[in-house]
C-alpha atoms as a PDB file:
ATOM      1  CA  UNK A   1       9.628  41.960  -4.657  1.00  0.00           C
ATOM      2  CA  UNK A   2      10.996  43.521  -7.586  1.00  0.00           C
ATOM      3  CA  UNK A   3      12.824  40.133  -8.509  1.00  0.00           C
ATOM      4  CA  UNK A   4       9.887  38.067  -7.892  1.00  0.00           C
ATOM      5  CA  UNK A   5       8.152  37.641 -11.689  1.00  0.00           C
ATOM      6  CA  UNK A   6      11.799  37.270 -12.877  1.00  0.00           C
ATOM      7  CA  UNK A   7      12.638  34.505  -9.889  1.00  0.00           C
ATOM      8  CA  UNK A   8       8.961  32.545 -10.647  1.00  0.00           C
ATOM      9  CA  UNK A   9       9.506  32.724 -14.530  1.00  0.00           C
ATOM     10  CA  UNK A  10      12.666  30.815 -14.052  1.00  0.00           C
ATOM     11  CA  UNK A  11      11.605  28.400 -11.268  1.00  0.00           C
ATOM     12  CA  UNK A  12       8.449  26.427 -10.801  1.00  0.00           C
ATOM     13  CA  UNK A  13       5.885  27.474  -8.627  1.00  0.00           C
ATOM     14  CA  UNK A  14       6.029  23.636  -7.107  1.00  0.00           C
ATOM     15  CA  UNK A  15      10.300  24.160  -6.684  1.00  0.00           C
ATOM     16  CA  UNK A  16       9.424  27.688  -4.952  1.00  0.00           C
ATOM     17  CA  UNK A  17       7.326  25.972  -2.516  1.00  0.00           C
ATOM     18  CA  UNK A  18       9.242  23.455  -1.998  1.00  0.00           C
ATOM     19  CA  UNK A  19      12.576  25.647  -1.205  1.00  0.00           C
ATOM     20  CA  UNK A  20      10.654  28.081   1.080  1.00  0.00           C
ATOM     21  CA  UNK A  21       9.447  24.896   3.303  1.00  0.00           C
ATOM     22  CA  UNK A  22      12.773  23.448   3.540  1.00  0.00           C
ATOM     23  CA  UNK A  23      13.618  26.639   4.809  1.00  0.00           C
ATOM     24  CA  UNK A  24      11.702  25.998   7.769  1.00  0.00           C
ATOM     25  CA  UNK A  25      13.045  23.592  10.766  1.00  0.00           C
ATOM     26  CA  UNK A  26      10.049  21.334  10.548  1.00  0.00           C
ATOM     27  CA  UNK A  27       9.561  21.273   7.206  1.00  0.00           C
ATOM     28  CA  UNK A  28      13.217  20.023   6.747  1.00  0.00           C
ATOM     29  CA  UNK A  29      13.368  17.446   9.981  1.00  0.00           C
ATOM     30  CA  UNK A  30      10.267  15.859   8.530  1.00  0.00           C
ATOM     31  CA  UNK A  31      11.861  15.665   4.795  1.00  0.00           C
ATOM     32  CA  UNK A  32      15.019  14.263   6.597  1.00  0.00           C
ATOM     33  CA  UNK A  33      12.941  11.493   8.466  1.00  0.00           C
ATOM     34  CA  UNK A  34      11.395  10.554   4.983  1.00  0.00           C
ATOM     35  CA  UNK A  35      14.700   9.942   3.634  1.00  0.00           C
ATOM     36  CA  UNK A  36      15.812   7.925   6.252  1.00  0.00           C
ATOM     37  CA  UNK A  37      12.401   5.452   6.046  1.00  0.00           C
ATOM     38  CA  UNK A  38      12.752   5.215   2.493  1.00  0.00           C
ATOM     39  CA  UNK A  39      16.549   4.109   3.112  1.00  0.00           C
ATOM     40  CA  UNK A  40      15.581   1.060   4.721  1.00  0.00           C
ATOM     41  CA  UNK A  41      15.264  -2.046   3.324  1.00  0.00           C
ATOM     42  CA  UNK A  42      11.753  -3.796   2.961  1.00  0.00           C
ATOM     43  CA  UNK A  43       9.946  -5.577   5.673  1.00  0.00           C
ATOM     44  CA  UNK A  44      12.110  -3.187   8.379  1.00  0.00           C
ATOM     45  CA  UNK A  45      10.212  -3.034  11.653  1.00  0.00           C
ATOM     46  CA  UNK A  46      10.560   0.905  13.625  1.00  0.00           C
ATOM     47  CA  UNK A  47       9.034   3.665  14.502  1.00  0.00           C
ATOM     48  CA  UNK A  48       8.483   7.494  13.431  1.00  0.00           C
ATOM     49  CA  UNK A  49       6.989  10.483  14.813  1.00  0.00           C
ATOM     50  CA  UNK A  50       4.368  11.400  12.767  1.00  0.00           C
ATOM     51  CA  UNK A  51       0.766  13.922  13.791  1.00  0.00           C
ATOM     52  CA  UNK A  52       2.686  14.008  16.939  1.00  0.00           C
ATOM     53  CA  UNK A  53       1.741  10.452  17.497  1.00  0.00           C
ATOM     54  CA  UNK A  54       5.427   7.641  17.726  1.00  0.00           C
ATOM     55  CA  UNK A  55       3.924   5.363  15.370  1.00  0.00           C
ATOM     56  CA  UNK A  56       5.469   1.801  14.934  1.00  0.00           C
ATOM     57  CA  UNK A  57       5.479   0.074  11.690  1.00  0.00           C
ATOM     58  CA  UNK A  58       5.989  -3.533  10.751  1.00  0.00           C
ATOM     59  CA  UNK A  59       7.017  -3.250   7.236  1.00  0.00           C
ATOM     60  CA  UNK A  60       9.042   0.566   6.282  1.00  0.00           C
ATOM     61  CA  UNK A  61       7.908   0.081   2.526  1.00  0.00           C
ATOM     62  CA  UNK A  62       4.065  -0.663   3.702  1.00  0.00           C
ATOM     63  CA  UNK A  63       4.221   2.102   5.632  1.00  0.00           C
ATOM     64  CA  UNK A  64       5.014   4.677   3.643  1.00  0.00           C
ATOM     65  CA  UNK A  65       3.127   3.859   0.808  1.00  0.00           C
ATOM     66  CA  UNK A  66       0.180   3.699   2.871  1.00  0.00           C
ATOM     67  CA  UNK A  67       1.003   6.596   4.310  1.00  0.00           C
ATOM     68  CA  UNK A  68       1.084   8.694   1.496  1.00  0.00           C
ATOM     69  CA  UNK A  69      -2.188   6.948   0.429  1.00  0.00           C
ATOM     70  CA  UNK A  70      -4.072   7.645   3.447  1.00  0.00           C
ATOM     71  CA  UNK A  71      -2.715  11.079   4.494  1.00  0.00           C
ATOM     72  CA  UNK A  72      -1.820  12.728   1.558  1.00  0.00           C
ATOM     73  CA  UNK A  73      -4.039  11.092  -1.386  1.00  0.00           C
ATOM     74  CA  UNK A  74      -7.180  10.681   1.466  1.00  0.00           C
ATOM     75  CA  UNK A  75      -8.809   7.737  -0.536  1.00  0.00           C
ATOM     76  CA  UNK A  76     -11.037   7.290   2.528  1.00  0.00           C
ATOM     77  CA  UNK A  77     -12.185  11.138   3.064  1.00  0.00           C
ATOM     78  CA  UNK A  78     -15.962  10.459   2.564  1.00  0.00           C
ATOM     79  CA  UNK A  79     -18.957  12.803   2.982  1.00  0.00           C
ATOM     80  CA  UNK A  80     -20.952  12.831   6.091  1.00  0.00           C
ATOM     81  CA  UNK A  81     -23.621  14.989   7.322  1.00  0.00           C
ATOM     82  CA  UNK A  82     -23.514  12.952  10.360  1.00  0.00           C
ATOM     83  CA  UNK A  83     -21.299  14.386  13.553  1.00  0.00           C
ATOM     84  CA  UNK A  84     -20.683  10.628  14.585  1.00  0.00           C
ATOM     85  CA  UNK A  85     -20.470   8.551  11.558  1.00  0.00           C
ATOM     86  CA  UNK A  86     -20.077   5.103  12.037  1.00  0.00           C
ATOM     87  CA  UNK A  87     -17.269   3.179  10.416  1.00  0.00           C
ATOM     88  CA  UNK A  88     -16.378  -0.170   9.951  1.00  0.00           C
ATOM     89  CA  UNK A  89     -12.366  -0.718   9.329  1.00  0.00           C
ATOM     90  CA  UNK A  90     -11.884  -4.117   7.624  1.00  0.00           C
ATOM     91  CA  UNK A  91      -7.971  -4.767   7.544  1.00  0.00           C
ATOM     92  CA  UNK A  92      -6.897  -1.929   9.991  1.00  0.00           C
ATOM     93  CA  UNK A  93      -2.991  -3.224  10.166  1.00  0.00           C
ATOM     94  CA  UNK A  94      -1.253  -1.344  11.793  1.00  0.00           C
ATOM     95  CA  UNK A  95      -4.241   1.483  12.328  1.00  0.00           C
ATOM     96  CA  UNK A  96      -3.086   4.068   9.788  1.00  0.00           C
ATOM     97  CA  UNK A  97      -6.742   4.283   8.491  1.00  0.00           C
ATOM     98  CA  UNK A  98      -8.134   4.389  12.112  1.00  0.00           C
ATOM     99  CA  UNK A  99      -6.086   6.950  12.684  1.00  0.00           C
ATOM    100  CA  UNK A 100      -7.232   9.096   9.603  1.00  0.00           C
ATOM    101  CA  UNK A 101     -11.160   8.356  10.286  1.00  0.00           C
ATOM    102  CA  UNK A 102     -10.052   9.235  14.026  1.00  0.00           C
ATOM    103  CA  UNK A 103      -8.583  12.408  13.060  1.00  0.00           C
ATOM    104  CA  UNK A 104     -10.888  13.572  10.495  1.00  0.00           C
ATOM    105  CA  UNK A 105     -14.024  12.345  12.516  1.00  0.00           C
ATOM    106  CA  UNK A 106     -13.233  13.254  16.007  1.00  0.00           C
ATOM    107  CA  UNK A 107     -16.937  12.125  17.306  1.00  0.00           C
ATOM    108  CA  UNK A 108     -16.664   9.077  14.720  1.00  0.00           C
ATOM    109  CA  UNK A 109     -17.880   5.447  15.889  1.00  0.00           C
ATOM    110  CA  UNK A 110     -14.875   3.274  14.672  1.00  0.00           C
ATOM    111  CA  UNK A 111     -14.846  -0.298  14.628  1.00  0.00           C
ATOM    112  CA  UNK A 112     -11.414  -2.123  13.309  1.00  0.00           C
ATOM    113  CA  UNK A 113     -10.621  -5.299  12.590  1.00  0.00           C
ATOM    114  CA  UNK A 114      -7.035  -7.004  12.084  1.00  0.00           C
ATOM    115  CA  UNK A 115      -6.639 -10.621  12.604  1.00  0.00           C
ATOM    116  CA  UNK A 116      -2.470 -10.857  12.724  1.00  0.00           C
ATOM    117  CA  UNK A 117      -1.564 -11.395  15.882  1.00  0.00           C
ATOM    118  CA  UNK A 118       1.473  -9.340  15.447  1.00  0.00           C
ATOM    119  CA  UNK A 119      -0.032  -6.715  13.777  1.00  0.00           C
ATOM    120  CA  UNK A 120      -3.092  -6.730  15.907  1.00  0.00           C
ATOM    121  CA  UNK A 121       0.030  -5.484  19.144  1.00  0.00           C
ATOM    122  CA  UNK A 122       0.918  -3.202  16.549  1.00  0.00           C
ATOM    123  CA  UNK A 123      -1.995  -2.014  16.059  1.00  0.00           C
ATOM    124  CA  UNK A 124      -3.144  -0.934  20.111  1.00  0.00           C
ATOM    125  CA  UNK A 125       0.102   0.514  20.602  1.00  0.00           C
ATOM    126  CA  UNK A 126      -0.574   3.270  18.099  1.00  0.00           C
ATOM    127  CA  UNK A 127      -4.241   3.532  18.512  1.00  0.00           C
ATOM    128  CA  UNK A 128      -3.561   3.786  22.474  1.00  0.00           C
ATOM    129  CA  UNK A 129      -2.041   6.709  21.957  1.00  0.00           C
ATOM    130  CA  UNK A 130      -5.012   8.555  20.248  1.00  0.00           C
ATOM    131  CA  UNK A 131      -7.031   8.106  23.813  1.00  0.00           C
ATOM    132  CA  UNK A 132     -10.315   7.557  21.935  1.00  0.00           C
ATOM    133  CA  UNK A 133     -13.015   5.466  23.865  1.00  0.00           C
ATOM    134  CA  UNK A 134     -15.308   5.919  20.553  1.00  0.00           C
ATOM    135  CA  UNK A 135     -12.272   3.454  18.670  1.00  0.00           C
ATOM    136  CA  UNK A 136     -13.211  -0.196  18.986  1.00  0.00           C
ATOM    137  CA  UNK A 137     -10.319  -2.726  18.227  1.00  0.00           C
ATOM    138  CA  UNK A 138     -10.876  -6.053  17.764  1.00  0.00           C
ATOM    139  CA  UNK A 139      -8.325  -8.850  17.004  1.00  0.00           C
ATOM    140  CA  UNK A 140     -10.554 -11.291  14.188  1.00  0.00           C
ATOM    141  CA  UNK A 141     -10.724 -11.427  10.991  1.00  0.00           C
ATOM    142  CA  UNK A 142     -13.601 -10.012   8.998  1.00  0.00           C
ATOM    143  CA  UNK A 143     -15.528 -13.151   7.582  1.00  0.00           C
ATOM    144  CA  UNK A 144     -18.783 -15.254   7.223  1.00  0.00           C
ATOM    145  CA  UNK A 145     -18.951 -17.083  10.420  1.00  0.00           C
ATOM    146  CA  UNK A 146     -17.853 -17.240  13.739  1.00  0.00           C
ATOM    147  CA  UNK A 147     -14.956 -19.304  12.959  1.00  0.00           C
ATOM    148  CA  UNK A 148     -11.226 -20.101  13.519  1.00  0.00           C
ATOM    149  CA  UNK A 149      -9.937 -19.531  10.227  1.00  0.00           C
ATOM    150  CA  UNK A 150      -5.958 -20.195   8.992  1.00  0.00           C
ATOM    151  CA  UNK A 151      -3.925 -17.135   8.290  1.00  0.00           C
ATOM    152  CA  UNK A 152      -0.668 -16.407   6.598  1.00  0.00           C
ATOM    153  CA  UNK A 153       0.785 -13.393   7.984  1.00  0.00           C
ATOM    154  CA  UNK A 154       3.614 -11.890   5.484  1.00  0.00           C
ATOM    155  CA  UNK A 155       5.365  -9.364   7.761  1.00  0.00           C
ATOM    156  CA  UNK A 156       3.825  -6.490   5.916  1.00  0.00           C
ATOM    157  CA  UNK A 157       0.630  -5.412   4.942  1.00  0.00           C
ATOM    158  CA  UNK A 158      -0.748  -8.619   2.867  1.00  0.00           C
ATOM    159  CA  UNK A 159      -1.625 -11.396   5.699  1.00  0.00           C
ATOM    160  CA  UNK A 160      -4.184 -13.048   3.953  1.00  0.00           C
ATOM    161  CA  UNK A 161      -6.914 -16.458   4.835  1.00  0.00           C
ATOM    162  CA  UNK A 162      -5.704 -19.637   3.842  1.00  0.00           C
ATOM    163  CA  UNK A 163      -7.673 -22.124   1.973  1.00  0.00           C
ATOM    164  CA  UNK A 164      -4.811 -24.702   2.306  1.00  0.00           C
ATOM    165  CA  UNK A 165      -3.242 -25.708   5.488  1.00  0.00           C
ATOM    166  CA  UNK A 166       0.186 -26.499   3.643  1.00  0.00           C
ATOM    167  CA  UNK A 167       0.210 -23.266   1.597  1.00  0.00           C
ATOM    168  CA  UNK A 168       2.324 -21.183   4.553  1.00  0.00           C
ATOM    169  CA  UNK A 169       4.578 -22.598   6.862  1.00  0.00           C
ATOM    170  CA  UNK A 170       4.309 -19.322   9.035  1.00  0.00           C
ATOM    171  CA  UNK A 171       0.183 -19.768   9.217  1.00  0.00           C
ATOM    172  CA  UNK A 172      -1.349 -19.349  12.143  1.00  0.00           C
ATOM    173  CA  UNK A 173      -4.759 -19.569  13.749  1.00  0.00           C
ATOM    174  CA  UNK A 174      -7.008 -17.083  13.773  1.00  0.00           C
ATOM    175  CA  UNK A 175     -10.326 -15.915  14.997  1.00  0.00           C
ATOM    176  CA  UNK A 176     -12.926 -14.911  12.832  1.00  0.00           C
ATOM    177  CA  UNK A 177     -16.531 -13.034  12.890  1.00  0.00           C
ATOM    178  CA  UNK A 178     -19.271 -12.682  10.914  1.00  0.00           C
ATOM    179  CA  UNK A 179     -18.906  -9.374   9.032  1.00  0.00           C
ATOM    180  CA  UNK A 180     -23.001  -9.440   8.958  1.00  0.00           C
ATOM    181  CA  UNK A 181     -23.335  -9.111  12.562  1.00  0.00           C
ATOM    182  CA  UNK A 182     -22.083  -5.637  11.991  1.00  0.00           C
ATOM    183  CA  UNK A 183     -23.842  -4.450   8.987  1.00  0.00           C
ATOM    184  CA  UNK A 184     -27.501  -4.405  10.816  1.00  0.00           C
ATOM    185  CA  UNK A 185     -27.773  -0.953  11.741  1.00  0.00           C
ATOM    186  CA  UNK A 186     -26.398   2.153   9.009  1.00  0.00           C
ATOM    187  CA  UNK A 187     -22.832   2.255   8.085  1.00  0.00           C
ATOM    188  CA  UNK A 188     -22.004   5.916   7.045  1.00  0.00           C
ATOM    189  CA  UNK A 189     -17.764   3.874   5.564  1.00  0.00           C
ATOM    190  CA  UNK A 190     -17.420   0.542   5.333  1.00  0.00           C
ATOM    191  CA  UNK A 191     -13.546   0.055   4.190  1.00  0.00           C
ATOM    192  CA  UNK A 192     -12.472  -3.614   3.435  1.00  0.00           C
ATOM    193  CA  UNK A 193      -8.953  -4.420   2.777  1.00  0.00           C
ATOM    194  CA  UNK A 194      -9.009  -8.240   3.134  1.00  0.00           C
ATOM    195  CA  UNK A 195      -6.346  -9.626   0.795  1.00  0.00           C
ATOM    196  CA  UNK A 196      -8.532 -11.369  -1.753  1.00  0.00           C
ATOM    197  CA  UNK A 197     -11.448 -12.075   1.124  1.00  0.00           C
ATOM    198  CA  UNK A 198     -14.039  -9.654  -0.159  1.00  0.00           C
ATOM    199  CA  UNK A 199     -14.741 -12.298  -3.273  1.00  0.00           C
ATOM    200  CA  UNK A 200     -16.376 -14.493  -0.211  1.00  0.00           C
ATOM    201  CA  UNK A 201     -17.040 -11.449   2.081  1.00  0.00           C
ATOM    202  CA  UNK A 202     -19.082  -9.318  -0.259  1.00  0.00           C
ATOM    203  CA  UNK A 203     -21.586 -12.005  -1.688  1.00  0.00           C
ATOM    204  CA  UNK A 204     -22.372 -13.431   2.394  1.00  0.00           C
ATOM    205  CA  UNK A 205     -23.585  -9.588   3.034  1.00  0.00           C
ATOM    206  CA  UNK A 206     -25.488  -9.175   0.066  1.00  0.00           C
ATOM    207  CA  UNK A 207     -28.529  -8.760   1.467  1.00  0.00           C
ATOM    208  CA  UNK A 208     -27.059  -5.627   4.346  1.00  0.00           C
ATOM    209  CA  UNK A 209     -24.973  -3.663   1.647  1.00  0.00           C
ATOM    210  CA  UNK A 210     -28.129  -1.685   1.206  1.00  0.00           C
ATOM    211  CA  UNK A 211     -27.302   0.124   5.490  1.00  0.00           C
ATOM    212  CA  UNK A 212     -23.571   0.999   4.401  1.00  0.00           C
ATOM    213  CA  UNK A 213     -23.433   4.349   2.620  1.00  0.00           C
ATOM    214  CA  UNK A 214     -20.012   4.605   1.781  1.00  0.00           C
ATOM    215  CA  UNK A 215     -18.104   1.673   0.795  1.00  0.00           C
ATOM    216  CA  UNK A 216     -13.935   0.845  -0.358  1.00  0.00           C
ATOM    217  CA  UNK A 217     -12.871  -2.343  -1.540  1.00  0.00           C
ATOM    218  CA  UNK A 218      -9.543  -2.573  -2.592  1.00  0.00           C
ATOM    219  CA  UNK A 219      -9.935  -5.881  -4.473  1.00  0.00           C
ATOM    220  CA  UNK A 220      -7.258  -8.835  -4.851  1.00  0.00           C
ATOM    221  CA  UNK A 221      -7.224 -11.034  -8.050  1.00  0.00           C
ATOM    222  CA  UNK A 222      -6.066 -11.990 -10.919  1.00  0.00           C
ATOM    223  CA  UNK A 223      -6.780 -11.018 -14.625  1.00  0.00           C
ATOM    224  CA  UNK A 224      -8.432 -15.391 -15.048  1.00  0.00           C
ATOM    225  CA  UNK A 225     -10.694 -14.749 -12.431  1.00  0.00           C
ATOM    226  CA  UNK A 226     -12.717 -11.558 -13.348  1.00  0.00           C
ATOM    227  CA  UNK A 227     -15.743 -13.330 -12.863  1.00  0.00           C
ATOM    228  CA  UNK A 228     -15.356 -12.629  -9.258  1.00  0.00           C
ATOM    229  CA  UNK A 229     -14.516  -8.898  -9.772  1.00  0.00           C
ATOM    230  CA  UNK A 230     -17.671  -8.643 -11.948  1.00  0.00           C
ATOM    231  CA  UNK A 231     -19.732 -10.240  -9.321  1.00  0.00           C
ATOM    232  CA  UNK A 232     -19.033  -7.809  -6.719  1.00  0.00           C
ATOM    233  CA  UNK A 233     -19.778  -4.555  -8.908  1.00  0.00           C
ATOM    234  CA  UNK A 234     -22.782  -6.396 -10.344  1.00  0.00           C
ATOM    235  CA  UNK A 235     -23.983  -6.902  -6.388  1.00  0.00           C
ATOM    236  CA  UNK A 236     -22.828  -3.091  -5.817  1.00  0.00           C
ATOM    237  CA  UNK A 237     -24.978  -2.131  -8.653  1.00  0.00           C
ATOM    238  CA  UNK A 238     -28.104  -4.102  -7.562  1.00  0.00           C
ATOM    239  CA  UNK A 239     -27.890  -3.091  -3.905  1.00  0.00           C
ATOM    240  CA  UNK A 240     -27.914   0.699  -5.110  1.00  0.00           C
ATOM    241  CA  UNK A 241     -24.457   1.661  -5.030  1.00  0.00           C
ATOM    242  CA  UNK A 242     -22.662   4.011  -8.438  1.00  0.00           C
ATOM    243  CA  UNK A 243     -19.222   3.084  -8.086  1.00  0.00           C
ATOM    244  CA  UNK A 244     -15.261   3.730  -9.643  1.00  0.00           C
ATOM    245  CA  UNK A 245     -12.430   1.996 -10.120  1.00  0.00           C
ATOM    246  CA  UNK A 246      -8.685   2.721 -10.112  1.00  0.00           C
ATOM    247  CA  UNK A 247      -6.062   0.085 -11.254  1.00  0.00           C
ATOM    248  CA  UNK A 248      -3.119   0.181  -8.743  1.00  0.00           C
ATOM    249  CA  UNK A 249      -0.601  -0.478 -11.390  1.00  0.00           C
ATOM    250  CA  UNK A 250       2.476   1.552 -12.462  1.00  0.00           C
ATOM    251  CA  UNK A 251       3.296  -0.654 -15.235  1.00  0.00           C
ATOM    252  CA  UNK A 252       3.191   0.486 -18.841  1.00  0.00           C
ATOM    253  CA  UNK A 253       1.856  -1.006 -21.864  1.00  0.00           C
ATOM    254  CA  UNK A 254      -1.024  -2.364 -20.767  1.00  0.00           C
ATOM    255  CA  UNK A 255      -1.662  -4.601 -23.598  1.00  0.00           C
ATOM    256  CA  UNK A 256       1.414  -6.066 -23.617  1.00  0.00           C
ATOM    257  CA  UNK A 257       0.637  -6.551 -19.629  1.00  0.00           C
ATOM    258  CA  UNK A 258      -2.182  -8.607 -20.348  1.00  0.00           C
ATOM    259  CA  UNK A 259      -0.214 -10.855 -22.918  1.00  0.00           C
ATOM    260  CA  UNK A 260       1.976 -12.050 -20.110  1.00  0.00           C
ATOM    261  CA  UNK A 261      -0.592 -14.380 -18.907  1.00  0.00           C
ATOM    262  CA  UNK A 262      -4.248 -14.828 -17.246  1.00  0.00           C
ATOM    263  CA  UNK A 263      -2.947 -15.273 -13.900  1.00  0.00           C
ATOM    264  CA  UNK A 264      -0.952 -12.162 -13.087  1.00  0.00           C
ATOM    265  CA  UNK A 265      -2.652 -10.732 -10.464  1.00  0.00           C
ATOM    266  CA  UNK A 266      -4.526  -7.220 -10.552  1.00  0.00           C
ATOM    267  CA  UNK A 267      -5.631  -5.385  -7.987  1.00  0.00           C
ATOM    268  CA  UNK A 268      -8.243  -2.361  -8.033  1.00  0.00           C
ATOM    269  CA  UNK A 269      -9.275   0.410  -5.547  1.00  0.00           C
ATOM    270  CA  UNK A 270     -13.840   0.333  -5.728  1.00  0.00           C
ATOM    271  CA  UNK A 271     -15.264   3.302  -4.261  1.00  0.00           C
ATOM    272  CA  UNK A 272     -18.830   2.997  -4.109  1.00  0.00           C
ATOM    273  CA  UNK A 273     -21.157   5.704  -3.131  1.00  0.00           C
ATOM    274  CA  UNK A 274     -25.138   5.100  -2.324  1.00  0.00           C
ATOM    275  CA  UNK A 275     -27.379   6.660  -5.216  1.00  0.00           C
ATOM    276  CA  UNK A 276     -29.863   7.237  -2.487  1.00  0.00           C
ATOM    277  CA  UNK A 277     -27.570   9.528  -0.842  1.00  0.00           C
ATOM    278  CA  UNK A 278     -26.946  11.788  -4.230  1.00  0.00           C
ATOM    279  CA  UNK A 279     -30.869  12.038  -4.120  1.00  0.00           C
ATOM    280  CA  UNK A 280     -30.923  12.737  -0.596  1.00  0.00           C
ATOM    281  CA  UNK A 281     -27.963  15.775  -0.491  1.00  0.00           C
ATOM    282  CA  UNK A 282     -27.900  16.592  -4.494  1.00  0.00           C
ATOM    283  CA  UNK A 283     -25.169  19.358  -3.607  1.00  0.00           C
ATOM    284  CA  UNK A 284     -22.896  16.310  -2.631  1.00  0.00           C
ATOM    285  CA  UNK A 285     -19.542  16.106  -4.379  1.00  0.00           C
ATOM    286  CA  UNK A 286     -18.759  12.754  -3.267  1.00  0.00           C
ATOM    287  CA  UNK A 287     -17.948  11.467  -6.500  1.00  0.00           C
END
């Protein structure tokens, strides 16, 4: 005890936490398997224990950024005063998010969507093992029609519609539903990860935005086509919604970025949050 101020005036708080967890056996088998995922080379298919659920993976790079996203960050924690929220999972993959919204909302509604038919096996085998009847999975794409759409799968976490039949050998067939078939009743999250599909998705449910309370878009473009990205927050600001953005970039010099060209892509994270719902629970911290 005596050493202590002398032992936490040369060492970080953060190392001192650090070295104490290693210290313990799970703490240091779960640092070990995190080395050994981020050994592997991208687009590695496996598996890893993780909540005490043998999760599979398609892509070890995906996974672990996601995971760390998800888990650790929690950019889909939202605020509910409901005991059953309902939530709409647009882009599940592999189920990572269903998991979290399982886990954090035991008495959730959850409805996921993943058209890749790979992905989509993926997908039930780690959701199975949650035993949730409340967990609906179902293997279409989130669209505007009831449809059977072209996909190109990409062996991670970026399958995406095709508007071109020659633009992937790999593409597949897919079915798709209308997103607005779903958006009738209240929507406490609405998270929609669609590769570049919310430009079309977001416009066709206009009119229903107004029942989803809590709403993520992580948003696929390019800096040329802005006019899309403005279209979306200007329907999120007409529908009621106050919103944020975060730029997933870890490049530097942003201005020099932006010289490069108009059609290197961007991509941003949108939370949006229902004004109505600030006026309805004004101690809410939700953004």
């Amino acid at each position: 005890m005596l050493l202590s101020p002398l032992v936490r005036s040369i060492f970080s708080e953060k190392l001192i936490h650090r070295t104490k967890h290693f210290i313990n056996r799970d703490f240091r088998k779960e640092t070990l398997e995190e080395l050994r995922l981020q050994s592997l080379p991208r687009y590695t298919k496996g598996r890893t224990l993780f909540n005490e659920l043998d999760l599979h993976f398609t892509d070890v790079a995906s996974f672990c950024y996601s995971k760390k996203e998800i888990f650790e960050d929690q950019i889909y924690a939202f605020p509910s005063s409901s005991k059953s929220p309902r939530i709409i999972d647009c882009g599940a993959n592999i189920g990572l998010s269903t998991i979290f919204f399982a886990l954090k909302y035991p008495h959730a509604e959850i409805i996921s969507f993943e058209p890749d038919p790979t992905t989509f096996e993926i997908l039930q085998l780690n959701i199975n093992q949650i035993n949730n009847s409340n967990i609906q999975l179902i293997h279409k794409a989130a669209w505007i029609a009831e449809d059977r759409i072209l996909f190109n799968p990409d062996g991670a976490d970026g399958g995406k519609i095709s508007h071109c039949k020659n633009e992937n050998a790999y593409s597949v067939e897919v079915d798709a539903t209308d997103l607005r078939i779903f958006l009738q009743e209240p929507v406490d999250m609405l998270k929609m990860d669609i590769e570049g599909s919310e430009k079309t998705v977001i416009p066709h449910c206009n009119d229903l935005l107004r029942n989803v309370k809590n709403l993520f878009i992580e948003y696929h473009g390019t800096y040329k086509d802005h006019d899309s990205l403005l279209n979306i927050l200007n329907i999120l600001r007409k529908t009621g919604f106050i919103f944020r953005l975060r730029e997933l970039s870890l490049e530097t010099k942003p201005f020099y970025m932006l010289e490069e060209g108009l059609k290197k892509t961007v991509q941003y994270n949108i939370f949006a949050y229902q004004i109505r719902e600030l006026n309805n629970n004004p101690s809410s911290t939700a953004l």
